[in-house]
C-alpha atoms as a PDB file:
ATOM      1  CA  UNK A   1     -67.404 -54.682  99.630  1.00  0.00           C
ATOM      2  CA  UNK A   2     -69.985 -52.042 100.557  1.00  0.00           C
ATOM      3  CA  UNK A   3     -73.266 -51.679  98.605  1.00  0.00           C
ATOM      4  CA  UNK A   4     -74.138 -47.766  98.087  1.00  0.00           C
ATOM      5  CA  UNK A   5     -77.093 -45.638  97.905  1.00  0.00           C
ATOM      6  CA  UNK A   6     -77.347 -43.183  95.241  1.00  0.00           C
ATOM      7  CA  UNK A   7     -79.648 -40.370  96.891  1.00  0.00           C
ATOM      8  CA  UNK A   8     -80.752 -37.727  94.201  1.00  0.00           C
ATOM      9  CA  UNK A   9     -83.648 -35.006  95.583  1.00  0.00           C
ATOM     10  CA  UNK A  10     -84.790 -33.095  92.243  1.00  0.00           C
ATOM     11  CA  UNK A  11     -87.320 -30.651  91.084  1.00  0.00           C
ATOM     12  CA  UNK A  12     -88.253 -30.714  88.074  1.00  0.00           C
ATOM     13  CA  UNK A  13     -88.730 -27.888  85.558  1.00  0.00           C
ATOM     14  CA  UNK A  14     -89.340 -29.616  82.291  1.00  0.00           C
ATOM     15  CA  UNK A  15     -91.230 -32.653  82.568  1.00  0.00           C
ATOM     16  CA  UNK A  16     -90.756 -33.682  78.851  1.00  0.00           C
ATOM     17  CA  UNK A  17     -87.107 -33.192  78.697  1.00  0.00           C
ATOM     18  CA  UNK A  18     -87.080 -34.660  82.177  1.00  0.00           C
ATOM     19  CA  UNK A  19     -89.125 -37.519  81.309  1.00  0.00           C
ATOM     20  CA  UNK A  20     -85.970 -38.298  78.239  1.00  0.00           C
ATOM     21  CA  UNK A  21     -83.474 -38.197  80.727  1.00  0.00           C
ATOM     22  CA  UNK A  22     -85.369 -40.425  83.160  1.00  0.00           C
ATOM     23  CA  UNK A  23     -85.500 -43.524  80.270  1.00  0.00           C
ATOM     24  CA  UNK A  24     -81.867 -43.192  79.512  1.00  0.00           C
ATOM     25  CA  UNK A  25     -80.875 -43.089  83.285  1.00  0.00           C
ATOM     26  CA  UNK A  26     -82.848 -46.288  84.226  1.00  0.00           C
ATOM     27  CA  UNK A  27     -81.294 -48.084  81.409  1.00  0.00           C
ATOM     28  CA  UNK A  28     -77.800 -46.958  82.906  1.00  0.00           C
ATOM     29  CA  UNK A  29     -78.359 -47.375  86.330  1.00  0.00           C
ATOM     30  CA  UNK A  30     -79.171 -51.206  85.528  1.00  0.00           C
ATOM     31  CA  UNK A  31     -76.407 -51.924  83.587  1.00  0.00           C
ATOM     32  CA  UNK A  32     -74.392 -51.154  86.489  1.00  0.00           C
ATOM     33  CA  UNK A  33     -75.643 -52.944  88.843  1.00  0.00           C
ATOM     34  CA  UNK A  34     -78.440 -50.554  90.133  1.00  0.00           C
ATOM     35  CA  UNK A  35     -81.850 -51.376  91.924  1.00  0.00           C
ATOM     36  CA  UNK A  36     -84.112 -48.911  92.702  1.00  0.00           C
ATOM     37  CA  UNK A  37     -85.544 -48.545  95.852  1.00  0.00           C
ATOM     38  CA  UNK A  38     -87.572 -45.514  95.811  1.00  0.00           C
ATOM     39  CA  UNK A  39     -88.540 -43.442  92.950  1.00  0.00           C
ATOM     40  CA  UNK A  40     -90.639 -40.256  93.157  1.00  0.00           C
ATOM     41  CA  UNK A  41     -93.189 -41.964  95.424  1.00  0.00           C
ATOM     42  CA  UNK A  42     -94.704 -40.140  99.028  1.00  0.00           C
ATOM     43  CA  UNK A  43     -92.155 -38.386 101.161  1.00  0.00           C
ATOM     44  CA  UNK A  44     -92.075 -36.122 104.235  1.00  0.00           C
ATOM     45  CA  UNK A  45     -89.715 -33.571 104.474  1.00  0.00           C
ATOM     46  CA  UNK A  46     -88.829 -32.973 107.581  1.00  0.00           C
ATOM     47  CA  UNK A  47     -86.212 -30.823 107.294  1.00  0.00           C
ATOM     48  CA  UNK A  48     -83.848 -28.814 104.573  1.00  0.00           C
ATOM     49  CA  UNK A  49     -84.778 -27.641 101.260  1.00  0.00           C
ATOM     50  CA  UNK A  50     -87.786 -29.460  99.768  1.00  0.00           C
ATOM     51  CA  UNK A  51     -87.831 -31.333  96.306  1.00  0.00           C
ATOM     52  CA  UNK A  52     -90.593 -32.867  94.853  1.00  0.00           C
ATOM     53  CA  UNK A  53     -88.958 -35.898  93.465  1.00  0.00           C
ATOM     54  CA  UNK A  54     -86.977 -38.339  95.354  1.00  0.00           C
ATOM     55  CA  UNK A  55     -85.234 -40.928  93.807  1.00  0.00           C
ATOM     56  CA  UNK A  56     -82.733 -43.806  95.444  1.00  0.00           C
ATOM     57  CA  UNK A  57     -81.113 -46.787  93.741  1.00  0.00           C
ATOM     58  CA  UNK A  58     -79.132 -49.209  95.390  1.00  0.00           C
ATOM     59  CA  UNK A  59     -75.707 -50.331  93.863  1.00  0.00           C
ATOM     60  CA  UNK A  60     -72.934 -52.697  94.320  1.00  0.00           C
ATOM     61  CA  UNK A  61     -70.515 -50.532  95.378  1.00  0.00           C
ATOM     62  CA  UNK A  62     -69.442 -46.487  95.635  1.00  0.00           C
ATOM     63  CA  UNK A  63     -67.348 -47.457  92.565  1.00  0.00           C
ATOM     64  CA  UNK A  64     -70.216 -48.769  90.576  1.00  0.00           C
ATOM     65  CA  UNK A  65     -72.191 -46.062  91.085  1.00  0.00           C
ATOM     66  CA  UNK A  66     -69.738 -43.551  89.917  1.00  0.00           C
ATOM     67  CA  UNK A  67     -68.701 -45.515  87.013  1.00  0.00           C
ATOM     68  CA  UNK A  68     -72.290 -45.332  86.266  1.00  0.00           C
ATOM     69  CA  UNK A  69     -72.452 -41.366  86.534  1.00  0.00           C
ATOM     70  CA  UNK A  70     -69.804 -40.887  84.412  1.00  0.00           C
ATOM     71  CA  UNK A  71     -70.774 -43.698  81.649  1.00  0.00           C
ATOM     72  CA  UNK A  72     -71.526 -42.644  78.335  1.00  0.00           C
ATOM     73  CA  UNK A  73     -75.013 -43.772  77.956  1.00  0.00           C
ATOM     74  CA  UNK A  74     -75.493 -41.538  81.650  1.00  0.00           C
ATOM     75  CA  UNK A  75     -73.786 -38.430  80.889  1.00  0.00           C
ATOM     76  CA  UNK A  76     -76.232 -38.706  77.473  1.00  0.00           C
ATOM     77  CA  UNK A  77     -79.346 -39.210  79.650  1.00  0.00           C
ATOM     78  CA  UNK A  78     -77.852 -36.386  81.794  1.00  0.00           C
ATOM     79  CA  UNK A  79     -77.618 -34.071  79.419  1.00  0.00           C
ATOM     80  CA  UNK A  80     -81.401 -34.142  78.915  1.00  0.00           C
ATOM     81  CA  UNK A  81     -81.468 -33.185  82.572  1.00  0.00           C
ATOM     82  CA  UNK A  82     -79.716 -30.137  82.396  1.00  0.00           C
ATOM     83  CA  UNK A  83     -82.152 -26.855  82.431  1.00  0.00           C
ATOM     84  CA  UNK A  84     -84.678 -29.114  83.048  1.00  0.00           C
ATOM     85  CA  UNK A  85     -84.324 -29.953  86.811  1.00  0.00           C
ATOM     86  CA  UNK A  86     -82.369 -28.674  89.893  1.00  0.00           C
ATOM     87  CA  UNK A  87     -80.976 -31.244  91.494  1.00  0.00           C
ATOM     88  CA  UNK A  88     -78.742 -33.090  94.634  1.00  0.00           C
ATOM     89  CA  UNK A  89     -77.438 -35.984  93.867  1.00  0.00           C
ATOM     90  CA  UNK A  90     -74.782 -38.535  96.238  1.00  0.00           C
ATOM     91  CA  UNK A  91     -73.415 -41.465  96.506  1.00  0.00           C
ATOM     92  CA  UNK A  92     -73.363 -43.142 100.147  1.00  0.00           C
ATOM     93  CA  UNK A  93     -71.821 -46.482 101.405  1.00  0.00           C
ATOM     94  CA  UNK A  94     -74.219 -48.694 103.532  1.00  0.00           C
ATOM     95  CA  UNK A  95     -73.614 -49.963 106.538  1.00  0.00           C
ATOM     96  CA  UNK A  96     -72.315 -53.368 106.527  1.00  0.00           C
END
C-alpha cells in the first residue's frame, strides 16, 4: 500500500487559538501513523495563493490519514482551528 502526504497551506489569524489546535493535531497525527516532514519552516511560492504556514506529514496510507481527520481527538484539535486560520488541506498518495 501507498504512503500519503497530507499537504495543508494555512494562514493563520489567531496564533493562540492556533497554537491549541497545533498540540492536539500533532498528538493525532502520530497516533495514526503520521511523520512530519515539513512544518512551517522556509518556502518559496512560486505560484498560486500564498500562505504563510506550510505544513506536510507523511502517513501510511490515504486511509490513515483520513481516519486521522475525522478522529475524535482531531476534529477536537480542529475545532480550535476554526476562525483562527484559513486553510487548504489534502491528502495525496506517493508514488510507489
Amino acid at each position: 500500500m501507498a504512503t500519503a502526504l497530507w499537504i495543508a497551506h494555512v494562514t493563520v489569524t489567531n496564533p493562540d487559538a492556533y497554537a491549541l489546535y497545533a498540540k492536539g493535531a500533532t498528538e493525532a497525527i502520530a497516533a495514526h501513523g503520521g511523520t512530519f516532514l515539513a512544518r512551517g519552516g522556509r518556502y518559496v511560492q512560486l505560484e498560486g495563493n500564498d500562505r504563510s504556514r506550510n505544513v506536510v506529514a507523511r502517513f501510511p496510507s490515504v486511509e490513515k490519514a483520513v481516519e486521522c481527520y475525522n478522529s475524535a481527538a482531531y476534529q477536537a484539535a480542529l475545532a480550535h482551528a476554526k476562525g483562527a486560520a484559513v486553510r487548504d488541506l489534502v491528502v495525496v498518495e506517493e508514488v510507489e
